[in-house]
PDB file of N, CA and C in Angstrom:
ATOM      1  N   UNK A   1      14.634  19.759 -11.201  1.00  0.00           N
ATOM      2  CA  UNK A   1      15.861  19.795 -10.429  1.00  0.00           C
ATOM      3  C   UNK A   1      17.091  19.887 -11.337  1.00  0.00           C
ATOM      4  N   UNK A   2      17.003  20.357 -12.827  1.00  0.00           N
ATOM      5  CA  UNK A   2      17.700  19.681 -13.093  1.00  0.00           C
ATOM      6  C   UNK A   2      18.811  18.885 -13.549  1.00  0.00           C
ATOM      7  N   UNK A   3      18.439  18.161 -13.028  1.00  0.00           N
ATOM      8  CA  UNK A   3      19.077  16.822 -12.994  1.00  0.00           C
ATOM      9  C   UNK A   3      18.828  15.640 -14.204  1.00  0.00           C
ATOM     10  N   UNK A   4      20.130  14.698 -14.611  1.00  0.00           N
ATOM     11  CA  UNK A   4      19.547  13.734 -15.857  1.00  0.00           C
ATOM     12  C   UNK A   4      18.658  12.719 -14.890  1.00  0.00           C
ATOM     13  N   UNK A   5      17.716  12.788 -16.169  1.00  0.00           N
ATOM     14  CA  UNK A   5      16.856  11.490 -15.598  1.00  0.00           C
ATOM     15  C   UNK A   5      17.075  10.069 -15.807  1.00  0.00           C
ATOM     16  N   UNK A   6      16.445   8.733 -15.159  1.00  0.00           N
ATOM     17  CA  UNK A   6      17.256   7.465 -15.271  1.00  0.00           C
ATOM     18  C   UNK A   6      15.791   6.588 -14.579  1.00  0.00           C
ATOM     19  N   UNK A   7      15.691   6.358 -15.597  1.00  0.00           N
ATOM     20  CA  UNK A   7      13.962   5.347 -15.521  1.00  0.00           C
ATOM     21  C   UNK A   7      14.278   4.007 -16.256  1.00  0.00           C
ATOM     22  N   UNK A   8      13.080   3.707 -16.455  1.00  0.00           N
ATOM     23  CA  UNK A   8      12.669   2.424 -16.875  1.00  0.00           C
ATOM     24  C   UNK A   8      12.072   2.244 -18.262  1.00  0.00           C
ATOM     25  N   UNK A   9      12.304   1.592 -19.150  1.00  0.00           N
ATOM     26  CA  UNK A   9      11.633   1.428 -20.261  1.00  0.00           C
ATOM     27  C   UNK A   9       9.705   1.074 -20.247  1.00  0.00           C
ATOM     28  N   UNK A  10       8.989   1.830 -19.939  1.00  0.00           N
ATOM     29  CA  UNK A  10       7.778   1.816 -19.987  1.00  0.00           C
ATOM     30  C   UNK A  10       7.207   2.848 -20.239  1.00  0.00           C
ATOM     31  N   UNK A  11       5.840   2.707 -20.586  1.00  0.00           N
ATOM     32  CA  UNK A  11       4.773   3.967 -21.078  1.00  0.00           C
ATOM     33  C   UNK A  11       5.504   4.443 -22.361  1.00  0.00           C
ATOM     34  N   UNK A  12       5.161   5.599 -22.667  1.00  0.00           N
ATOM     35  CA  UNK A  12       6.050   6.538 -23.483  1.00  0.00           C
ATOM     36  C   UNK A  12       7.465   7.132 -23.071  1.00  0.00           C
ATOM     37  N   UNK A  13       8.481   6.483 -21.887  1.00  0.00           N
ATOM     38  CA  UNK A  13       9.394   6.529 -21.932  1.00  0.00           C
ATOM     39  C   UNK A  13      10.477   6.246 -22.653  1.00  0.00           C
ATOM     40  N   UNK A  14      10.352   5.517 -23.428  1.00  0.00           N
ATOM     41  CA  UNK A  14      11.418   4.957 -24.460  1.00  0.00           C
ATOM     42  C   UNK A  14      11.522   6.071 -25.731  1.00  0.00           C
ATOM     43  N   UNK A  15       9.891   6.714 -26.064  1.00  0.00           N
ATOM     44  CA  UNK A  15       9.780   7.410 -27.557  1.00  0.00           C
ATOM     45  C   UNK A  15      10.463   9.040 -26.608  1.00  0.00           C
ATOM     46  N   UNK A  16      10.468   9.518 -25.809  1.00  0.00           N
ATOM     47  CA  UNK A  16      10.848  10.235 -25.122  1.00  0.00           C
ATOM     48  C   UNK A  16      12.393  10.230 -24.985  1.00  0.00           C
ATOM     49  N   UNK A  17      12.687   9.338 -25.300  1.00  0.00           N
ATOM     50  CA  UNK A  17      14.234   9.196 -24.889  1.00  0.00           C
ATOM     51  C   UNK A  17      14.736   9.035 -26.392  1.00  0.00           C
ATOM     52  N   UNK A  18      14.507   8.736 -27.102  1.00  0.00           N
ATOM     53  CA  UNK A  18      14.760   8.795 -28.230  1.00  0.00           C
ATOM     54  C   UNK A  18      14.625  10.388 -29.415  1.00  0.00           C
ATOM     55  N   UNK A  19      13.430  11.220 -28.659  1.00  0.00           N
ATOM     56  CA  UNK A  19      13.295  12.555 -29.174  1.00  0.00           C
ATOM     57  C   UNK A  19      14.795  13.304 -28.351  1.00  0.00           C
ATOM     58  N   UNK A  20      15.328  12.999 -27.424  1.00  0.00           N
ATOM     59  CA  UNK A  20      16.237  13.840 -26.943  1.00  0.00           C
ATOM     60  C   UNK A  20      16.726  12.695 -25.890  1.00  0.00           C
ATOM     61  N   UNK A  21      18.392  13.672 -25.752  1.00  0.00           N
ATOM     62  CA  UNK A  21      19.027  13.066 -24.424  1.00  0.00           C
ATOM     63  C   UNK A  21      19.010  13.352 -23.545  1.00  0.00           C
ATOM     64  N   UNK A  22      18.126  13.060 -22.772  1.00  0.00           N
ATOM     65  CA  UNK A  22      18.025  13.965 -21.383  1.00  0.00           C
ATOM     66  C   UNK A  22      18.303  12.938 -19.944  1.00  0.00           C
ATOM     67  N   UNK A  23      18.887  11.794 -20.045  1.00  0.00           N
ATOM     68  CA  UNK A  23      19.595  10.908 -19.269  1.00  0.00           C
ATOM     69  C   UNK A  23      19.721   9.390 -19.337  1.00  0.00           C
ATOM     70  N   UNK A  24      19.191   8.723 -18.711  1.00  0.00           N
ATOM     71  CA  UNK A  24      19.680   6.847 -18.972  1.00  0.00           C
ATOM     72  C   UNK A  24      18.651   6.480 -18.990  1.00  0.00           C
ATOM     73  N   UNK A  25      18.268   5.718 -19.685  1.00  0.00           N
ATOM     74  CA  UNK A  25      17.043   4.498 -19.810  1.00  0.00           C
ATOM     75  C   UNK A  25      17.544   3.319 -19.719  1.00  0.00           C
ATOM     76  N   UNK A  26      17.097   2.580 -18.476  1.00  0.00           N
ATOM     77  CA  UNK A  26      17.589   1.319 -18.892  1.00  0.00           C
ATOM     78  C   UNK A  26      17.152   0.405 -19.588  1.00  0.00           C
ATOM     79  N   UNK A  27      18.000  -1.214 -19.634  1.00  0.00           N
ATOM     80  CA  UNK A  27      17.893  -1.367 -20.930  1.00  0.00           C
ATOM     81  C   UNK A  27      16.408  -2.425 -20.683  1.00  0.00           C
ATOM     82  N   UNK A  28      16.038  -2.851 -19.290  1.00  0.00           N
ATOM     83  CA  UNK A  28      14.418  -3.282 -19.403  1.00  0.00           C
ATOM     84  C   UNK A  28      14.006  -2.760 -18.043  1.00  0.00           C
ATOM     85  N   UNK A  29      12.937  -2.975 -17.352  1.00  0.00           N
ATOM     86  CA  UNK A  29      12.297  -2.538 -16.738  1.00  0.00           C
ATOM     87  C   UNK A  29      12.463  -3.743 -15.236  1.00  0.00           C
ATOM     88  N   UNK A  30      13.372  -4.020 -14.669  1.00  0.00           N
ATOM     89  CA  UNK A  30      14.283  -4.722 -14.043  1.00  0.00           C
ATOM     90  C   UNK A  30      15.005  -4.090 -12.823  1.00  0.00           C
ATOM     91  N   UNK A  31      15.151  -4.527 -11.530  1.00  0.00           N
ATOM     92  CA  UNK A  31      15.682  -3.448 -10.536  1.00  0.00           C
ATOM     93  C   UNK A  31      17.242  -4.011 -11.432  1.00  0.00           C
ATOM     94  N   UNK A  32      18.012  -4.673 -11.554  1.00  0.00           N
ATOM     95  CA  UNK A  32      19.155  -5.052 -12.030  1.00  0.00           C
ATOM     96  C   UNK A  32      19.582  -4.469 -12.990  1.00  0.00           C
ATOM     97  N   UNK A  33      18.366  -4.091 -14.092  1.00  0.00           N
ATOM     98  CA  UNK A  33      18.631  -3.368 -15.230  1.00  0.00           C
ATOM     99  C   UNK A  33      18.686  -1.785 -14.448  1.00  0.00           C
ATOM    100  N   UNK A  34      18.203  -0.797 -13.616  1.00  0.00           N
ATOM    101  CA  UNK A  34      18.078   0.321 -13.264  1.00  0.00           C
ATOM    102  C   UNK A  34      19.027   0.270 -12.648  1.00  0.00           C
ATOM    103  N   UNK A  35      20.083  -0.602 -12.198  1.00  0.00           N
ATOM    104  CA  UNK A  35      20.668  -0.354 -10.782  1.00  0.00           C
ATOM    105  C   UNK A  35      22.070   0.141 -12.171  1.00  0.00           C
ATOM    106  N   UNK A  36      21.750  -0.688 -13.232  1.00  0.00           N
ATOM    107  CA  UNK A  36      23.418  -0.027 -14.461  1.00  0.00           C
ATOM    108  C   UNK A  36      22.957   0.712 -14.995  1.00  0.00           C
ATOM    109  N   UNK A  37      21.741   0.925 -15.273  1.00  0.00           N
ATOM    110  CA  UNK A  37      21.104   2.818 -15.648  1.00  0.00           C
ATOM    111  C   UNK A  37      22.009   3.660 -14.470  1.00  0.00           C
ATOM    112  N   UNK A  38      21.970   3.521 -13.075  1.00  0.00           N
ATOM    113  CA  UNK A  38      22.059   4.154 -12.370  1.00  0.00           C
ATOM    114  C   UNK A  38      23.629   4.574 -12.215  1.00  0.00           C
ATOM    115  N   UNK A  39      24.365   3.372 -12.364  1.00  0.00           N
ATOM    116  CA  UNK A  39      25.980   2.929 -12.435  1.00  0.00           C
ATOM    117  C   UNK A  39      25.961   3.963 -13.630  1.00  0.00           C
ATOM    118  N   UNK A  40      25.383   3.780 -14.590  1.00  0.00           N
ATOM    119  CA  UNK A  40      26.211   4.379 -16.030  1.00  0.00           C
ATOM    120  C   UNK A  40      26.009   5.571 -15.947  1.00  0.00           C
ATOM    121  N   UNK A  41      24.792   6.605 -15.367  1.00  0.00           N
ATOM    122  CA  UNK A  41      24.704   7.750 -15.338  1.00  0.00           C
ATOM    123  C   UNK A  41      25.712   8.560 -14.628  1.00  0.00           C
ATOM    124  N   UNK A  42      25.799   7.663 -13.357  1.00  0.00           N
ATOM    125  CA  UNK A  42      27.161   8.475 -12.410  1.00  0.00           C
ATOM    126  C   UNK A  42      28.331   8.670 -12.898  1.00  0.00           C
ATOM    127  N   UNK A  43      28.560   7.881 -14.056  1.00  0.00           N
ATOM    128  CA  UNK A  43      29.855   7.791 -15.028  1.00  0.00           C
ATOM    129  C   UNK A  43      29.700   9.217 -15.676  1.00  0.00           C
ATOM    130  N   UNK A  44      28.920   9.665 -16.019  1.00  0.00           N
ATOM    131  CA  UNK A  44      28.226  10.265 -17.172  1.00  0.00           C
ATOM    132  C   UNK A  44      28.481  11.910 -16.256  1.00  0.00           C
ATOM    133  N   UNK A  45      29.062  12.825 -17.494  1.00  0.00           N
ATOM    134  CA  UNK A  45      29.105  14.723 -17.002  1.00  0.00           C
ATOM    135  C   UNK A  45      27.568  15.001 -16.753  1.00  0.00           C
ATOM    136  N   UNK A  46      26.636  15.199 -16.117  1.00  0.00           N
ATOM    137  CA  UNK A  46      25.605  14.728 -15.607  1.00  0.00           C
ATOM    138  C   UNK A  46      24.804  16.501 -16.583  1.00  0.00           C
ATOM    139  N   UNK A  47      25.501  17.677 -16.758  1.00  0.00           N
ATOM    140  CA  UNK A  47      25.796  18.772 -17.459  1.00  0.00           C
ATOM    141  C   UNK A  47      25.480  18.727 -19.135  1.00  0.00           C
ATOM    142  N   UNK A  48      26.144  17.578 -19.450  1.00  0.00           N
ATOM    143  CA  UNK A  48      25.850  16.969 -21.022  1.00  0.00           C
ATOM    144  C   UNK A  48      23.973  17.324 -21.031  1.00  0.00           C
ATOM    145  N   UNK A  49      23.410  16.910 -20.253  1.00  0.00           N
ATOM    146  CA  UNK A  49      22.357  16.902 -20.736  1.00  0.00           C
ATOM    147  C   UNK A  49      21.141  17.925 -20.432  1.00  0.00           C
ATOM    148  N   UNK A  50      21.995  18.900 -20.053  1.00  0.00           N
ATOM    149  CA  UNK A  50      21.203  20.702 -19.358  1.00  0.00           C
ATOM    150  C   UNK A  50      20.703  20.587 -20.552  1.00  0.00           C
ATOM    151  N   UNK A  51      20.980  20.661 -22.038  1.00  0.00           N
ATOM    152  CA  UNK A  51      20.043  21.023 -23.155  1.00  0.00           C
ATOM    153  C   UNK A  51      18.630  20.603 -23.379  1.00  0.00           C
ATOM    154  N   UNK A  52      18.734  19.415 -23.123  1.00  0.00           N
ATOM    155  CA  UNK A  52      17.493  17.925 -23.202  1.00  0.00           C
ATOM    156  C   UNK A  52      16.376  18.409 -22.682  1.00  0.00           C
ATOM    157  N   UNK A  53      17.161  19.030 -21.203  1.00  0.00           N
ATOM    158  CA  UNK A  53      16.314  18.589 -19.871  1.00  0.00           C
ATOM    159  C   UNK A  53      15.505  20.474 -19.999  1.00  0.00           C
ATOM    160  N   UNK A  54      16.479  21.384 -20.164  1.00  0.00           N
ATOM    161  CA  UNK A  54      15.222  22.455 -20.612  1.00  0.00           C
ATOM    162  C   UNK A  54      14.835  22.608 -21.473  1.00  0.00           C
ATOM    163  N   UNK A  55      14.732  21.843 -22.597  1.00  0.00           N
ATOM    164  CA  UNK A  55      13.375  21.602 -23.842  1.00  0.00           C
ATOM    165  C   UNK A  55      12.349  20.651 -23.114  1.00  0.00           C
ATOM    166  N   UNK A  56      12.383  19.770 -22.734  1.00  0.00           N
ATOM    167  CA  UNK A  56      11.626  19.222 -21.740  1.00  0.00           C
ATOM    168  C   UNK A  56      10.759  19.516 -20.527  1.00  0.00           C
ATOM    169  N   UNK A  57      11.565  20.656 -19.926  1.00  0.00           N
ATOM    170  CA  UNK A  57      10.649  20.975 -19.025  1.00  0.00           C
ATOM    171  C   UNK A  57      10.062  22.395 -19.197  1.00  0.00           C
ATOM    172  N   UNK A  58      10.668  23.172 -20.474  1.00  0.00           N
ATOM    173  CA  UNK A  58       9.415  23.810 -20.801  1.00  0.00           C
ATOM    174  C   UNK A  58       8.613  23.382 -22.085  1.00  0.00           C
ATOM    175  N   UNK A  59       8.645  22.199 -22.403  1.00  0.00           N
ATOM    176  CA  UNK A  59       7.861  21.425 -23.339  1.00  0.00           C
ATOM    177  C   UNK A  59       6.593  20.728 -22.502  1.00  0.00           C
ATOM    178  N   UNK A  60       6.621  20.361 -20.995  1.00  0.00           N
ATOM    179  CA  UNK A  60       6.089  19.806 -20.367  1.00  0.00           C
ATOM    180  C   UNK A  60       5.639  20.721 -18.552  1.00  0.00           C
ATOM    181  N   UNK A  61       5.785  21.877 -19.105  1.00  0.00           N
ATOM    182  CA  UNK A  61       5.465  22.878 -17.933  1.00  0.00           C
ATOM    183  C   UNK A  61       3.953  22.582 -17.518  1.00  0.00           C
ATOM    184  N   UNK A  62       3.604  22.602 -16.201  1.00  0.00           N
ATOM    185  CA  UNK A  62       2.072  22.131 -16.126  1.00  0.00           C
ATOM    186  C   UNK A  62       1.473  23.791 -15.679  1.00  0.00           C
ATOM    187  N   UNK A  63       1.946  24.615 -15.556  1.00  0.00           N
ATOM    188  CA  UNK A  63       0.513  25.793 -15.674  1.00  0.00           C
ATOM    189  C   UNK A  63       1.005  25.970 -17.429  1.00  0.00           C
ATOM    190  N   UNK A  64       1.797  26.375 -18.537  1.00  0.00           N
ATOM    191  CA  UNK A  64       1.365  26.310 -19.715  1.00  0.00           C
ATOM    192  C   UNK A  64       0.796  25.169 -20.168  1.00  0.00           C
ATOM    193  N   UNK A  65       0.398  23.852 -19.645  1.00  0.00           N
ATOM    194  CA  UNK A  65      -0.300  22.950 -20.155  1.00  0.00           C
ATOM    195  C   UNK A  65      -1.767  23.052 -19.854  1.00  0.00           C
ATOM    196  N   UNK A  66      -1.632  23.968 -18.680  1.00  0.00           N
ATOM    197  CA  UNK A  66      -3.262  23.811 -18.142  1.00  0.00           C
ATOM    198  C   UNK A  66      -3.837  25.090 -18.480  1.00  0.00           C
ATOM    199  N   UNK A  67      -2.637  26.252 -19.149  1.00  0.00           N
ATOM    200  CA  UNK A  67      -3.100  27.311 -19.638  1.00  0.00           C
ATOM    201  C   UNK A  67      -3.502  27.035 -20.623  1.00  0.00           C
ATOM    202  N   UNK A  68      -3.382  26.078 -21.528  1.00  0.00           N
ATOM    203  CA  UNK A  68      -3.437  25.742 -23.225  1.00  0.00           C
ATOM    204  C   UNK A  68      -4.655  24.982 -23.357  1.00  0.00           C
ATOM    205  N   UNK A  69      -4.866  24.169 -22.550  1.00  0.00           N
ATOM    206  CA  UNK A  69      -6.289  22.986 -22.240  1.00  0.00           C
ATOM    207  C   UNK A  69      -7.103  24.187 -21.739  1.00  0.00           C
ATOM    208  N   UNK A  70      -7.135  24.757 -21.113  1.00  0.00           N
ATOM    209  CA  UNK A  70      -8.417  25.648 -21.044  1.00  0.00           C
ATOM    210  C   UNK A  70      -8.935  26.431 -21.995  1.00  0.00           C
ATOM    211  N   UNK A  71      -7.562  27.046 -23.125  1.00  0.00           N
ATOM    212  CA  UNK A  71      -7.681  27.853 -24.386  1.00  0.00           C
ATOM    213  C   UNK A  71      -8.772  27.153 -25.138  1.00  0.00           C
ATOM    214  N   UNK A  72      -8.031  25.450 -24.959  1.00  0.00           N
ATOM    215  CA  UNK A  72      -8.406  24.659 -26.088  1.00  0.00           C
ATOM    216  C   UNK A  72     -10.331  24.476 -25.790  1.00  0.00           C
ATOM    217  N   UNK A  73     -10.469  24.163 -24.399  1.00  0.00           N
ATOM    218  CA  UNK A  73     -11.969  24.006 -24.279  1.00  0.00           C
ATOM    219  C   UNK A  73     -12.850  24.887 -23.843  1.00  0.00           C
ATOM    220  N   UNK A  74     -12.149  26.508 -24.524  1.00  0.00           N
ATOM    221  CA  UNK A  74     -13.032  27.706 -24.231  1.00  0.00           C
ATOM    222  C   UNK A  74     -13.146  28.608 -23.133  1.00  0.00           C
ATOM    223  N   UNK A  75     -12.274  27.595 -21.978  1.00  0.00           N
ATOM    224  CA  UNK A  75     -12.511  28.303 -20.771  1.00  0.00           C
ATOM    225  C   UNK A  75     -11.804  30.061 -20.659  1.00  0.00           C
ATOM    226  N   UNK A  76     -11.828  30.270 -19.495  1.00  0.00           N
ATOM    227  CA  UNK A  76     -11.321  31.687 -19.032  1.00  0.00           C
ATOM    228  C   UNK A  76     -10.039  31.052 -18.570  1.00  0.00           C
ATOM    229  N   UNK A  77      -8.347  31.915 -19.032  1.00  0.00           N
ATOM    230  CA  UNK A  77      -7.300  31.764 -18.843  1.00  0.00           C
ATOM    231  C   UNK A  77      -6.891  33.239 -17.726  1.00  0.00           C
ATOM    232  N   UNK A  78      -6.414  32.765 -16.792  1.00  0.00           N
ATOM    233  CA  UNK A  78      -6.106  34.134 -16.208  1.00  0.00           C
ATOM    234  C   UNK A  78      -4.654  33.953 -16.005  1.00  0.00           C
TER     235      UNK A  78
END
């Protein structure tokens, strides 16, 4: 969509947010903590982060991911 993103510090979200800016992380995993992720993003030229967000989503495209996993285990790519 996009749009900056504004999550939660879990999984591999944090090392993700740190490879690029692509919107707010808050600062724990807390509805209180997301609700000033959420406050601070609306502050935020929401535009700043068009760069982030398309290295990202063609870094994370799911037919080139599922084109590449099939390369990888021999299958037929059509």
């Amino acid at each position: 969509m996009r749009r900056p993103i504004i999550a939660t510090p879990v999984g591999d979200l944090p090392e993700l947010f740190e490879k690029r800016a692509f919107g707010v992380l808050a600062a724990d995993a807390t509805a209180s903590a997301y609700r000033d992720a959420l406050r601070s993003a609306l502050a935020l030229d929401a535009s700043q982060f068009g760069p982030a967000l398309e290295a990202f989503a063609a870094e994370f495209d799911v037919a080139a991911t599922a084109r590449q996993f099939l390369q990888d285990v021999g299958g037929e790519v059509r």
